[in-house]
PDB file of N, CA and C in Angstrom:
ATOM      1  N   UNK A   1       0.830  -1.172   0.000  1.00  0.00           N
ATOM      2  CA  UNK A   1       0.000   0.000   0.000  1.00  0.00           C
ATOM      3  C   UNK A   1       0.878   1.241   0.000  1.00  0.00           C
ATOM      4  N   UNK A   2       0.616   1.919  -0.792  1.00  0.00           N
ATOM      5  CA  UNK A   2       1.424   3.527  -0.868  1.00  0.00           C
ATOM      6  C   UNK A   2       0.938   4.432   0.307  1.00  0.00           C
ATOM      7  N   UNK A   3       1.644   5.121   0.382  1.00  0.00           N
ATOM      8  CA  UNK A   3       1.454   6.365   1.404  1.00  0.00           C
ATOM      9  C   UNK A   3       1.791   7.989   0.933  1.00  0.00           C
ATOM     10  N   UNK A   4       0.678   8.271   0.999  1.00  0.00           N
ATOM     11  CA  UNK A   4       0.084   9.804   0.437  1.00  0.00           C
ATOM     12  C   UNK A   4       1.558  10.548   0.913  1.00  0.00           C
ATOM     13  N   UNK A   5       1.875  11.120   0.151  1.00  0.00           N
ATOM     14  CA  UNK A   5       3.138  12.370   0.736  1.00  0.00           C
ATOM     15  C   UNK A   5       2.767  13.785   0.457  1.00  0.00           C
ATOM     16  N   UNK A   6       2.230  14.668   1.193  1.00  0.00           N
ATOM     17  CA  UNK A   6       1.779  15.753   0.594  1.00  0.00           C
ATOM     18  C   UNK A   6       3.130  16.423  -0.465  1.00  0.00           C
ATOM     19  N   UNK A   7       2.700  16.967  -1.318  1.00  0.00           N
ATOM     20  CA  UNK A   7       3.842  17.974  -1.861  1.00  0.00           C
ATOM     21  C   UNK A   7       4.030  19.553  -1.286  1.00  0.00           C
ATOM     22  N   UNK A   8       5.472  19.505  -1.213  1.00  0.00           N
ATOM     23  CA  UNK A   8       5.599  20.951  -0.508  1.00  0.00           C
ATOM     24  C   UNK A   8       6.582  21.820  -1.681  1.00  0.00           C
ATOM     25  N   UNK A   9       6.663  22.621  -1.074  1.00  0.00           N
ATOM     26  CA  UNK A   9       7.344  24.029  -2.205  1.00  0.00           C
ATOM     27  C   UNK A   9       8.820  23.491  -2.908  1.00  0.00           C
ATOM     28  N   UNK A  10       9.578  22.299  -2.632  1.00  0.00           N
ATOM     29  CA  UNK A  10      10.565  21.760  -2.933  1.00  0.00           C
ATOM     30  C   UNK A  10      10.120  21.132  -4.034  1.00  0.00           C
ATOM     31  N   UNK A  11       9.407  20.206  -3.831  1.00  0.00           N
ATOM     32  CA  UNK A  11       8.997  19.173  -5.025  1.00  0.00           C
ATOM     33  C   UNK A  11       8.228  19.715  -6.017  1.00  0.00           C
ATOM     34  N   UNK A  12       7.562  20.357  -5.831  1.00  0.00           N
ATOM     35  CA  UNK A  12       6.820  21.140  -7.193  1.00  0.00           C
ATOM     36  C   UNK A  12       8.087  22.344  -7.818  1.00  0.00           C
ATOM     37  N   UNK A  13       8.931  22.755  -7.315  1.00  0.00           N
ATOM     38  CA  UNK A  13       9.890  23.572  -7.517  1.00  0.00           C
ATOM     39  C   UNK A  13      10.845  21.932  -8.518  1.00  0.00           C
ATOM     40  N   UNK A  14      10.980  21.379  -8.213  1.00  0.00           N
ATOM     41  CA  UNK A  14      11.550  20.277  -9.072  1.00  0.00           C
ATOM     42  C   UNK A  14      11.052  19.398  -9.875  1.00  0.00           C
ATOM     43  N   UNK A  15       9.902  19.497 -10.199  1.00  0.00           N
ATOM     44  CA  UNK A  15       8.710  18.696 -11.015  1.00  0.00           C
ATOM     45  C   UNK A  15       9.441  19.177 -12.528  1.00  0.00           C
ATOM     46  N   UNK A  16       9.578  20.687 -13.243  1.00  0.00           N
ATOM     47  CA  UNK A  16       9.817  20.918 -14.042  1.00  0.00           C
ATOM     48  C   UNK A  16      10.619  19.943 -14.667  1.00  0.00           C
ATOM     49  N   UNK A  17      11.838  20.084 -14.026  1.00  0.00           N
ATOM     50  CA  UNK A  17      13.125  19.106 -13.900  1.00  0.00           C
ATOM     51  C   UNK A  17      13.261  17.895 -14.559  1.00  0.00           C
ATOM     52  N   UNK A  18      12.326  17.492 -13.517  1.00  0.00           N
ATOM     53  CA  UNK A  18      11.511  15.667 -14.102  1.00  0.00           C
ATOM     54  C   UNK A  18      10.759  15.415 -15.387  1.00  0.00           C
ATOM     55  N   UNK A  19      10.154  16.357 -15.727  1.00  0.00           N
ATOM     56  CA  UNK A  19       9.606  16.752 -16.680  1.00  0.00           C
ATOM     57  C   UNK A  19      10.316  17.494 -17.922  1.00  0.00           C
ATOM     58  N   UNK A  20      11.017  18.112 -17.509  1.00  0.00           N
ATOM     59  CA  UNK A  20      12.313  18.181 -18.723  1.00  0.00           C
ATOM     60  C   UNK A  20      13.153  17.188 -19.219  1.00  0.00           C
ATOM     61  N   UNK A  21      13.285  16.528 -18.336  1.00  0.00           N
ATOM     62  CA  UNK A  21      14.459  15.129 -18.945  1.00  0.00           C
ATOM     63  C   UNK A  21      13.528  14.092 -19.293  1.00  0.00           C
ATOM     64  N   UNK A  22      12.702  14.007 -19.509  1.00  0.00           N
ATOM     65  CA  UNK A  22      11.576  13.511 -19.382  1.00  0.00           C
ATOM     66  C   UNK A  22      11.573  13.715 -21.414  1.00  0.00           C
ATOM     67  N   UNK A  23      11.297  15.183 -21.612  1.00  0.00           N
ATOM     68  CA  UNK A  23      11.035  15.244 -22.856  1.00  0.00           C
ATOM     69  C   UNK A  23      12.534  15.736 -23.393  1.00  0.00           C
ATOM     70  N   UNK A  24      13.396  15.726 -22.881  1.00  0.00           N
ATOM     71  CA  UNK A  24      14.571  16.208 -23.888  1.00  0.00           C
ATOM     72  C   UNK A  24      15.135  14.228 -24.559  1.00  0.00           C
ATOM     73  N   UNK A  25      13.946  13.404 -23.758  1.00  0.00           N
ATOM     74  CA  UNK A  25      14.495  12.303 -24.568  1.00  0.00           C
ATOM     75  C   UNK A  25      14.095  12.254 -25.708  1.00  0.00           C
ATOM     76  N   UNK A  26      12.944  13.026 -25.893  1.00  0.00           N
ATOM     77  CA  UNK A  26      12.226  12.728 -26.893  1.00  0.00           C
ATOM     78  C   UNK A  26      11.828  14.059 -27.754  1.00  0.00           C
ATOM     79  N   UNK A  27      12.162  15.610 -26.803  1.00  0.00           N
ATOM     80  CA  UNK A  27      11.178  16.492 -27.404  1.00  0.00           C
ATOM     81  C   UNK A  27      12.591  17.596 -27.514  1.00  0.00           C
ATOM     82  N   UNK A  28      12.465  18.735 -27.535  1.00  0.00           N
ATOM     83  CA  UNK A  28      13.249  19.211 -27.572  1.00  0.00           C
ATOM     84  C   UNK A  28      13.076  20.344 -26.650  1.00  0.00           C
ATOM     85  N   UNK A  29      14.184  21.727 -27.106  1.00  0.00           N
ATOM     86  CA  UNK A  29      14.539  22.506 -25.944  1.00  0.00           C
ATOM     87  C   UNK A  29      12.721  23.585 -25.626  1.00  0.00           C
ATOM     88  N   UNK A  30      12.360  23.867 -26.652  1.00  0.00           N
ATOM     89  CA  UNK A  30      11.428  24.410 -26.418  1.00  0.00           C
ATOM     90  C   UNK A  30      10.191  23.966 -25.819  1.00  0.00           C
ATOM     91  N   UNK A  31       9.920  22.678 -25.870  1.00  0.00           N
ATOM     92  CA  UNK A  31       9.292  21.806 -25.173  1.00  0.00           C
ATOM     93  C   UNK A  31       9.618  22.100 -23.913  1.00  0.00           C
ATOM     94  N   UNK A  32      10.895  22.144 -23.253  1.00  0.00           N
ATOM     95  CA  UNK A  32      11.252  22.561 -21.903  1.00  0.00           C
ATOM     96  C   UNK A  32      10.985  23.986 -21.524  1.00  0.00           C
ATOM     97  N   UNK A  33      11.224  24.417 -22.397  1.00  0.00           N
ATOM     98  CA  UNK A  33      10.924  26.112 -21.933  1.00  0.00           C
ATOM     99  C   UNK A  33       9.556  26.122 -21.608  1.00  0.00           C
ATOM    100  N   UNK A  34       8.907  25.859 -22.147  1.00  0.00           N
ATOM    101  CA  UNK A  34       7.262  25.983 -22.367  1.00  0.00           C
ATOM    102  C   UNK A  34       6.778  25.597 -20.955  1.00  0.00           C
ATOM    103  N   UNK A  35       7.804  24.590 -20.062  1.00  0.00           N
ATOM    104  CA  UNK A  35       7.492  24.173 -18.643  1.00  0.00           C
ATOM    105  C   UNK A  35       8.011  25.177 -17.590  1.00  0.00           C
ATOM    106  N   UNK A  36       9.152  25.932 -18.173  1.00  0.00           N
ATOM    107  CA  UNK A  36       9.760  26.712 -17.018  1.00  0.00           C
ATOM    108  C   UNK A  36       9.003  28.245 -17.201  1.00  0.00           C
ATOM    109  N   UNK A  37       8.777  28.924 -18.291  1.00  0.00           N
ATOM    110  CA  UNK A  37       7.977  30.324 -18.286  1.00  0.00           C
ATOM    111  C   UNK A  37       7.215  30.752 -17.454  1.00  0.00           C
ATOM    112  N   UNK A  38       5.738  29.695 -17.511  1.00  0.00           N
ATOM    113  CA  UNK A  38       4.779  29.744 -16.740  1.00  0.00           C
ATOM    114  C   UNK A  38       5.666  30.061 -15.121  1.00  0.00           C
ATOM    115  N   UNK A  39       6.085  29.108 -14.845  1.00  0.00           N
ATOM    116  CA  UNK A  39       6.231  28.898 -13.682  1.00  0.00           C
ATOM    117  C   UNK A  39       7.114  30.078 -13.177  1.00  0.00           C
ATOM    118  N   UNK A  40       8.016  30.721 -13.861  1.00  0.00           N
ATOM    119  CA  UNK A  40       8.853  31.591 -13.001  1.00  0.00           C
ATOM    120  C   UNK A  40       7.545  33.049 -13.160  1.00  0.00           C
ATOM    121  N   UNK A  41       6.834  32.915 -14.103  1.00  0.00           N
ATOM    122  CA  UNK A  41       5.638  34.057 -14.193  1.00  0.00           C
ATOM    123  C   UNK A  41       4.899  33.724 -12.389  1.00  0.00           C
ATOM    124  N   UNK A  42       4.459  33.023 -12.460  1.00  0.00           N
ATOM    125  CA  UNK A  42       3.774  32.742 -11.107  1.00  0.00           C
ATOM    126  C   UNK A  42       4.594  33.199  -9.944  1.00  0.00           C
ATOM    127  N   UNK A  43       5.952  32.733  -9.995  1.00  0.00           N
ATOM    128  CA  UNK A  43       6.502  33.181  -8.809  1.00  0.00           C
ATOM    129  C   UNK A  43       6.957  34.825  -8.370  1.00  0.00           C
ATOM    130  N   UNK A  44       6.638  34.759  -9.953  1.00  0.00           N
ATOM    131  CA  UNK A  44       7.216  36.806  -9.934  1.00  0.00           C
ATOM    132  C   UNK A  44       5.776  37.280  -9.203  1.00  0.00           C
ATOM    133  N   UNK A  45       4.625  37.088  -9.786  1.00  0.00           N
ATOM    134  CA  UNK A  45       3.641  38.008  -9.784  1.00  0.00           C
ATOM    135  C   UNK A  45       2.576  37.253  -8.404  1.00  0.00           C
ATOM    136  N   UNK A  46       3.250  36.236  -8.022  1.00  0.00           N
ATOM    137  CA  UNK A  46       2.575  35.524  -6.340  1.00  0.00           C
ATOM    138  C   UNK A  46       3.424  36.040  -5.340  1.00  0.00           C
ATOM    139  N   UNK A  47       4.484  35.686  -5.855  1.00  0.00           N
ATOM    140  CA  UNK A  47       5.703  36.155  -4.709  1.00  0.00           C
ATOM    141  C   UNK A  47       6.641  37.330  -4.614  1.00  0.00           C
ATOM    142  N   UNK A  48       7.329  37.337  -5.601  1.00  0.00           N
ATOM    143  CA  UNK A  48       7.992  38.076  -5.707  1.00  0.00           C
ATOM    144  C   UNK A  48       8.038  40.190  -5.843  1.00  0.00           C
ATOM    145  N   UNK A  49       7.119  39.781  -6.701  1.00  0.00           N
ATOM    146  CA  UNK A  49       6.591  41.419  -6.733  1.00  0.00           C
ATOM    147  C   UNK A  49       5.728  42.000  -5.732  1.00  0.00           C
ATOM    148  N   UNK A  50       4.581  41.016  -5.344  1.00  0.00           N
ATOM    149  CA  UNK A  50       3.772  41.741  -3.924  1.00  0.00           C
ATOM    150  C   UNK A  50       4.858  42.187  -2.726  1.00  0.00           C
ATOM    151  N   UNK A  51       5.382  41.181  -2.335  1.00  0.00           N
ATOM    152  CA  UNK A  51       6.698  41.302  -1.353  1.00  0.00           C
ATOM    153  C   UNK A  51       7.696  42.691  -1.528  1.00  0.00           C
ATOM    154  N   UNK A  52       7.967  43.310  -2.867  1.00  0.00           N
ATOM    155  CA  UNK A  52       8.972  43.909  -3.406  1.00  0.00           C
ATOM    156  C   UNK A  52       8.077  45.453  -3.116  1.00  0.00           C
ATOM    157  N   UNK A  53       6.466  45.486  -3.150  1.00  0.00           N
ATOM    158  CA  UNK A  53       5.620  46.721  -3.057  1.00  0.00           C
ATOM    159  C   UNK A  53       5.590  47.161  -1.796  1.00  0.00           C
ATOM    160  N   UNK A  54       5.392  45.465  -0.770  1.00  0.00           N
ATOM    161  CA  UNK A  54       5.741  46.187   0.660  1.00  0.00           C
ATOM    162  C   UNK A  54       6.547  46.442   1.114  1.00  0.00           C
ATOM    163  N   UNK A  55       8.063  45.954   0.602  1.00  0.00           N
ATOM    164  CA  UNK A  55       9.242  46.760   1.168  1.00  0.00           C
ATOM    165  C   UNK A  55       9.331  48.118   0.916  1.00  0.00           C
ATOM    166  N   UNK A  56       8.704  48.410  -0.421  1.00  0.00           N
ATOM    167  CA  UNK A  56       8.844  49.935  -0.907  1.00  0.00           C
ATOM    168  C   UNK A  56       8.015  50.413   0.165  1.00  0.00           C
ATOM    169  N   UNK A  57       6.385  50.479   0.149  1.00  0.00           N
ATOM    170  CA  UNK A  57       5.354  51.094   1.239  1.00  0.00           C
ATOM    171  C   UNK A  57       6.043  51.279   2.543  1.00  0.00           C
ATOM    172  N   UNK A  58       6.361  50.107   3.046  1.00  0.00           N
ATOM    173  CA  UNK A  58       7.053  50.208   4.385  1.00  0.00           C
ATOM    174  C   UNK A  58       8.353  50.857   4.809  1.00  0.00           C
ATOM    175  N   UNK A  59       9.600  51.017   3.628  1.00  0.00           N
ATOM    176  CA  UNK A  59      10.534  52.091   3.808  1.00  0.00           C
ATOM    177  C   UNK A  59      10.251  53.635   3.230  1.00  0.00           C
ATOM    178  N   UNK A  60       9.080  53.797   2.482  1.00  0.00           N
ATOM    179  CA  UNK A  60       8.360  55.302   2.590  1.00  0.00           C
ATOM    180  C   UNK A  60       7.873  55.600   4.006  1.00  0.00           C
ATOM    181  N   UNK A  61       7.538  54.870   4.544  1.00  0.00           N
ATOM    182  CA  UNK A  61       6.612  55.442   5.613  1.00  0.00           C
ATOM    183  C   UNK A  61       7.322  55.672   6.431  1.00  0.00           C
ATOM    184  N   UNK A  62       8.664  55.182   6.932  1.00  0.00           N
ATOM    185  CA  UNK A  62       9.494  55.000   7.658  1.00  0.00           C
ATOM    186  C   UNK A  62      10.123  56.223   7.692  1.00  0.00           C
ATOM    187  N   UNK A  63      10.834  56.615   5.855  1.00  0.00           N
ATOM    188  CA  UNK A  63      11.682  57.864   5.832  1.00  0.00           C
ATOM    189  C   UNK A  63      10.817  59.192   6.133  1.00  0.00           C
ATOM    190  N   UNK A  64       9.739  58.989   5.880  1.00  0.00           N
ATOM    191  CA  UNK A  64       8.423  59.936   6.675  1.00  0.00           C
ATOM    192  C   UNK A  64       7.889  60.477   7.835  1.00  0.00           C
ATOM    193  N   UNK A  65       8.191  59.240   8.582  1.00  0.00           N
ATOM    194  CA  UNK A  65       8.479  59.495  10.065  1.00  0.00           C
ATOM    195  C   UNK A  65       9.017  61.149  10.396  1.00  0.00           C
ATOM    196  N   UNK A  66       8.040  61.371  11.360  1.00  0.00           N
ATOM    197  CA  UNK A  66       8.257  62.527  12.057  1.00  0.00           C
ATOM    198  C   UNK A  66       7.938  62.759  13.416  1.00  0.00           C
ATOM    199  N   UNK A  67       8.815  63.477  14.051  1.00  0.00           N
ATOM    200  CA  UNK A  67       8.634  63.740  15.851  1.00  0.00           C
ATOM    201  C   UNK A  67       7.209  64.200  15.970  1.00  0.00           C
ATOM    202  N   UNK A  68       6.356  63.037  16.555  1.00  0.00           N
ATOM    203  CA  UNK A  68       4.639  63.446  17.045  1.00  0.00           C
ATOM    204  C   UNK A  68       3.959  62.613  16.432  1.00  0.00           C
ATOM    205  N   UNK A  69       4.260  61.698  15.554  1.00  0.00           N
ATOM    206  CA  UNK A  69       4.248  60.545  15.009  1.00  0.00           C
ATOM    207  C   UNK A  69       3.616  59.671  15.808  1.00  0.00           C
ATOM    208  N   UNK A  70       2.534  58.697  15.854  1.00  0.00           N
ATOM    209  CA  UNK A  70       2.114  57.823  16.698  1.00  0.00           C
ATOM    210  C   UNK A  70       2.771  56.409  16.395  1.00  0.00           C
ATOM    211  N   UNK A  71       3.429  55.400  16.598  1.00  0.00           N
ATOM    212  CA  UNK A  71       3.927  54.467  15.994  1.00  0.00           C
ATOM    213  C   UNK A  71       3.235  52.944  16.571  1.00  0.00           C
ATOM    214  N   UNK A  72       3.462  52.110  15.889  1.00  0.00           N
ATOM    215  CA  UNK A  72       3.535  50.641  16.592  1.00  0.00           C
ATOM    216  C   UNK A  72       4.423  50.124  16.152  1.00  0.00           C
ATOM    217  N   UNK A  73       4.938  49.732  17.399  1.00  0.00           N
ATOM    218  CA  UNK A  73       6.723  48.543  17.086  1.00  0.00           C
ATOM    219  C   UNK A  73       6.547  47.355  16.738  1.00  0.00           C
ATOM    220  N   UNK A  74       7.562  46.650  16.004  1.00  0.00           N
ATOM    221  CA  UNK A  74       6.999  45.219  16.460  1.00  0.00           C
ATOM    222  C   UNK A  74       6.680  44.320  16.996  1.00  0.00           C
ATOM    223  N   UNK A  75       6.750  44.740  18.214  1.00  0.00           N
ATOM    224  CA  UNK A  75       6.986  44.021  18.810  1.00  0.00           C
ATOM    225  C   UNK A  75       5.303  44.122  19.818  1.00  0.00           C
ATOM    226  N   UNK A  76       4.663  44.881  19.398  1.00  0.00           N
ATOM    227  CA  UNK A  76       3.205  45.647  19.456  1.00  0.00           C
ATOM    228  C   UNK A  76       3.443  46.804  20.121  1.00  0.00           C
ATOM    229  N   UNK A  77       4.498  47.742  20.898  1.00  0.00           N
ATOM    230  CA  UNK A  77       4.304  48.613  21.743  1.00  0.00           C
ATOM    231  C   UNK A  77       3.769  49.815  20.673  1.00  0.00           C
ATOM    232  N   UNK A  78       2.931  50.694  21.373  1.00  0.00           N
ATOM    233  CA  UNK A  78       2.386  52.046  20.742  1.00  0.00           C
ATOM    234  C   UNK A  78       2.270  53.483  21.937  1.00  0.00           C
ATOM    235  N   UNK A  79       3.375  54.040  20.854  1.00  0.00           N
ATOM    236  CA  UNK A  79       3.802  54.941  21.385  1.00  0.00           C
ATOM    237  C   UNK A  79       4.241  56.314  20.520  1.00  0.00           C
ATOM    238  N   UNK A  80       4.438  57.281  21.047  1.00  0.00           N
ATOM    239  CA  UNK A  80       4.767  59.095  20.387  1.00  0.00           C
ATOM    240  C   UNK A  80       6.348  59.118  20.308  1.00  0.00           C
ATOM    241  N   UNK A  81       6.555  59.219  18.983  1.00  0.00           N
ATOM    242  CA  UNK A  81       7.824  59.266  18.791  1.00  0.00           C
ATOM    243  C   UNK A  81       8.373  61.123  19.221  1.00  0.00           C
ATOM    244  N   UNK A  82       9.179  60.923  19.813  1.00  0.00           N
ATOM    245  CA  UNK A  82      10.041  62.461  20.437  1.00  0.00           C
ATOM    246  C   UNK A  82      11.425  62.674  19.956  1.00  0.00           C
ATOM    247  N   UNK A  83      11.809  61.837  18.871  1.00  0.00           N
ATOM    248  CA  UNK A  83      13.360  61.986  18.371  1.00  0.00           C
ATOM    249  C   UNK A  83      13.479  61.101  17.016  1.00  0.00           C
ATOM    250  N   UNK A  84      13.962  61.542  16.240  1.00  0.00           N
ATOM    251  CA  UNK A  84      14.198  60.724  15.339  1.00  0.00           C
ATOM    252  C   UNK A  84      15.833  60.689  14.501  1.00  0.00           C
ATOM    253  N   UNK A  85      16.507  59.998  14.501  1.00  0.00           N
ATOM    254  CA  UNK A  85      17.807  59.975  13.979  1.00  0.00           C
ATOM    255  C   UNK A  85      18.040  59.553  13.033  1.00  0.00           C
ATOM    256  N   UNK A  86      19.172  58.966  12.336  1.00  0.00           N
ATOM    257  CA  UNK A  86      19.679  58.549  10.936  1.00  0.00           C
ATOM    258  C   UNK A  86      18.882  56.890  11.001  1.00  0.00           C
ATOM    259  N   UNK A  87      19.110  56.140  11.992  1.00  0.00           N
ATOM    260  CA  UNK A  87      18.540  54.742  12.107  1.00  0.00           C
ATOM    261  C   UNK A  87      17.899  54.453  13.594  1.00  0.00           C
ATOM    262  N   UNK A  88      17.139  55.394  14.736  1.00  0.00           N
ATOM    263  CA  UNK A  88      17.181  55.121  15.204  1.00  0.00           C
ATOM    264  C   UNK A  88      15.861  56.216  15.332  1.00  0.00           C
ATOM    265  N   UNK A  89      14.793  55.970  16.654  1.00  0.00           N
ATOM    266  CA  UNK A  89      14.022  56.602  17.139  1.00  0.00           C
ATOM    267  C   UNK A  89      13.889  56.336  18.279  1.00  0.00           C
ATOM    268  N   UNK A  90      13.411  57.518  19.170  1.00  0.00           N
ATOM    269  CA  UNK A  90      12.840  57.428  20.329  1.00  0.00           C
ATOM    270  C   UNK A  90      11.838  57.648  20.859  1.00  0.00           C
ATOM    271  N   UNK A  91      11.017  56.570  21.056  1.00  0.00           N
ATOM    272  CA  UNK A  91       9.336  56.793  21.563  1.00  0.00           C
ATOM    273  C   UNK A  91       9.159  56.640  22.697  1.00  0.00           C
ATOM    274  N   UNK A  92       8.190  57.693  23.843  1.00  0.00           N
ATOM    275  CA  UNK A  92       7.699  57.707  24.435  1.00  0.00           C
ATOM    276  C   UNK A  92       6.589  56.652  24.680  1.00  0.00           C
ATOM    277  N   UNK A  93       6.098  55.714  25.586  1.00  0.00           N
ATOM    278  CA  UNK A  93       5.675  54.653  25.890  1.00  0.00           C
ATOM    279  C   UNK A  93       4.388  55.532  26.455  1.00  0.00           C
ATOM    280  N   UNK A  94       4.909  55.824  27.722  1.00  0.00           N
ATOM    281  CA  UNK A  94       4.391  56.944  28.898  1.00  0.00           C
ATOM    282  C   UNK A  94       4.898  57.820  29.582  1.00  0.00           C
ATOM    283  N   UNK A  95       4.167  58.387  30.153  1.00  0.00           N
ATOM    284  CA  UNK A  95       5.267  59.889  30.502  1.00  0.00           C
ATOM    285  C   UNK A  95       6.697  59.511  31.654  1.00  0.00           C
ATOM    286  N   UNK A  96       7.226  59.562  30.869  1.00  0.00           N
ATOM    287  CA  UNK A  96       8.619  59.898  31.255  1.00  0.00           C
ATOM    288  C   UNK A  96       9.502  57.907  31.073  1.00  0.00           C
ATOM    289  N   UNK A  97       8.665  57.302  30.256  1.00  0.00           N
ATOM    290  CA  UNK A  97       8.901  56.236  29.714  1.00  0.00           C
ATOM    291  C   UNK A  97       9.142  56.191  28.078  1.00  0.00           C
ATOM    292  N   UNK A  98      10.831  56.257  28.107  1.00  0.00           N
ATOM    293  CA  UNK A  98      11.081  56.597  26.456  1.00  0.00           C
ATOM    294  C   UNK A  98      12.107  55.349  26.228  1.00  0.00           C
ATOM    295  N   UNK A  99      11.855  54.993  25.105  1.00  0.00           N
ATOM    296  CA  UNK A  99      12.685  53.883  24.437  1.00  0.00           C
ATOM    297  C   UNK A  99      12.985  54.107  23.260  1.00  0.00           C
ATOM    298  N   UNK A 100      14.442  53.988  23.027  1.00  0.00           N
ATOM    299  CA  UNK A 100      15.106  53.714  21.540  1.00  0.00           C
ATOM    300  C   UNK A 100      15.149  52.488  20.647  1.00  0.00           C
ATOM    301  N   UNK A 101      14.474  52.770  19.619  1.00  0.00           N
ATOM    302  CA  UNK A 101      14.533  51.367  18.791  1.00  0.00           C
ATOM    303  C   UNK A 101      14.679  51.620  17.400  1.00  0.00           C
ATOM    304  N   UNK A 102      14.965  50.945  16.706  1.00  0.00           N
ATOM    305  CA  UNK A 102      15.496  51.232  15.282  1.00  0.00           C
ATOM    306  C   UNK A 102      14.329  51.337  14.432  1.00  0.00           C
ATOM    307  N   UNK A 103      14.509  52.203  13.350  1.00  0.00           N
ATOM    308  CA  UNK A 103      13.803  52.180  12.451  1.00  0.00           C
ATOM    309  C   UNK A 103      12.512  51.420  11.898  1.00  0.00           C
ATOM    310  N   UNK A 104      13.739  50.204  11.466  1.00  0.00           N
ATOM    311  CA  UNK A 104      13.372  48.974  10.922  1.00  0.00           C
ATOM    312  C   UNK A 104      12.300  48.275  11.343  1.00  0.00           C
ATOM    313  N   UNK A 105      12.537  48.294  12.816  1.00  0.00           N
ATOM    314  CA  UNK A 105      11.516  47.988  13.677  1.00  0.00           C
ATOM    315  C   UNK A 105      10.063  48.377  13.611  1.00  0.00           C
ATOM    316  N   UNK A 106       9.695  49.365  13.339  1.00  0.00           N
ATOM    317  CA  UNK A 106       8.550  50.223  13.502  1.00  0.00           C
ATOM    318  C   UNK A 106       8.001  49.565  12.259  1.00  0.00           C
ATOM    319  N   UNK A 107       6.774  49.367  12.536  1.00  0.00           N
ATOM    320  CA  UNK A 107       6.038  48.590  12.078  1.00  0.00           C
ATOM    321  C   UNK A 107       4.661  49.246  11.318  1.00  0.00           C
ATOM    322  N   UNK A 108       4.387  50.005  11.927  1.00  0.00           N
ATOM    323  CA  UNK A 108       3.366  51.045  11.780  1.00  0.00           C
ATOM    324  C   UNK A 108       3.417  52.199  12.160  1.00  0.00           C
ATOM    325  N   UNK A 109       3.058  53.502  11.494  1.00  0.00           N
ATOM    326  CA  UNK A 109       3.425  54.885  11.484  1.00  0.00           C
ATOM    327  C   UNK A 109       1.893  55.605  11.074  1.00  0.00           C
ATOM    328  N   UNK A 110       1.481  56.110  12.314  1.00  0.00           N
ATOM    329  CA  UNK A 110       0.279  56.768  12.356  1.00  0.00           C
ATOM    330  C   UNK A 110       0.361  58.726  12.229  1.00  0.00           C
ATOM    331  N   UNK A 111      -0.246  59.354  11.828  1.00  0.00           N
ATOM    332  CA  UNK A 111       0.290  60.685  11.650  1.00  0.00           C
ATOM    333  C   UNK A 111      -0.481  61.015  12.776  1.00  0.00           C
ATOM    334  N   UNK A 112       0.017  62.390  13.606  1.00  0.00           N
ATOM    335  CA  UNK A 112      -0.696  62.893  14.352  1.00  0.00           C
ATOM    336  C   UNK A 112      -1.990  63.604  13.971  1.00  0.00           C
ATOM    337  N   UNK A 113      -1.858  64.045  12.821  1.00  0.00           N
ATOM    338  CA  UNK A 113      -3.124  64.712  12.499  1.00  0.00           C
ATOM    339  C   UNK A 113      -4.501  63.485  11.897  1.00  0.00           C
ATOM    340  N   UNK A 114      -4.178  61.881  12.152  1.00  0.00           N
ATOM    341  CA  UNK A 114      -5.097  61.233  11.427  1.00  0.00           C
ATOM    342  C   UNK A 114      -5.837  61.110  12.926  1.00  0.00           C
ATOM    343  N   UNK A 115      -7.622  61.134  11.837  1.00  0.00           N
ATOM    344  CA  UNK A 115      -8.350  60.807  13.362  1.00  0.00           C
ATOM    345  C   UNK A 115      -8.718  59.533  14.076  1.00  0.00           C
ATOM    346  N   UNK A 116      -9.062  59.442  15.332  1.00  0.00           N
ATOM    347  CA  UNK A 116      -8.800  58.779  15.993  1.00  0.00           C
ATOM    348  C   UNK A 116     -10.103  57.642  15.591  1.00  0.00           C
ATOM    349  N   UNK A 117     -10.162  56.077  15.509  1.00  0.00           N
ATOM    350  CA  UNK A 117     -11.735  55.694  15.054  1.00  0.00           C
ATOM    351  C   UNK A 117     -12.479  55.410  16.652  1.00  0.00           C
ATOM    352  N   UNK A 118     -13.798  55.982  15.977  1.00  0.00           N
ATOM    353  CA  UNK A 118     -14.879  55.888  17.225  1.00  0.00           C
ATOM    354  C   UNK A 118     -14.772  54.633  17.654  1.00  0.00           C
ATOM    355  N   UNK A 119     -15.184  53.890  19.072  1.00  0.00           N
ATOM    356  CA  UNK A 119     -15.489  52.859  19.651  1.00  0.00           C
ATOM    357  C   UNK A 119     -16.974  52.978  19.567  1.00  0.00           C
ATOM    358  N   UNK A 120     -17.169  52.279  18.611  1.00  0.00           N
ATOM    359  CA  UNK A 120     -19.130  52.418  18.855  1.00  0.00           C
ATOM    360  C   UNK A 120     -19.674  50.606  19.246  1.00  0.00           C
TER     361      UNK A 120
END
């Protein structure tokens, strides 16, 4: 009796492969291409490019950053940024509770002038 193996991102990443030597016994090079196109299309426009929009979004918002700034870290803290440096910021937690953390970190960047949403 066989046993089901799910497929994971390795083996379908190597299916082409199998499938190329497969027909270069018999078919030729374009036959192979015709298997790899598709597939690197999918990975650009599943993976690769969404990923590539939020690094952009997320290092705009960052170089945007400004002192009065409401932030969330990653770590979840939310807090008023009071300093901002070349790679580094300092947010106020609570009064007279300030922490330095990097940039990178900051996760979310709220403007002071956006309004606040009702609790209804």
């Amino acid at each position: 009796m066989r046993k089901f193996v799910p497929l994971t991102l390795a083996a379908l990443a190597l299916a082409p492969a199998a499938f190329a030597q497969e027909a270069a016994a018999g078919g030729s090079l374009v036959s192979s291409l015709i298997m790899f196109v598709p597939l690197i299309l999918i990975f650009y426009f599943l993976l690769i490019r969404p990923q590539q929009q939020r690094q952009k979004k997320h290092r705009e918002m960052i170089e945007a950053m400004k002192k009065g700034d409401t932030v969330v870290t990653a770590g979840g803290l939310i807090g008023k940024v009071t300093r901002v440096a070349d790679t580094e910021v300092t947010v106020e937690l609570a009064d007279g509770v300030r922490v330095r953390s990097l940039k990178g970190m900051i996760a979310d960047v709220k403007d002071k002038n956006t309004p606040v949403a009702a609790n209804d």
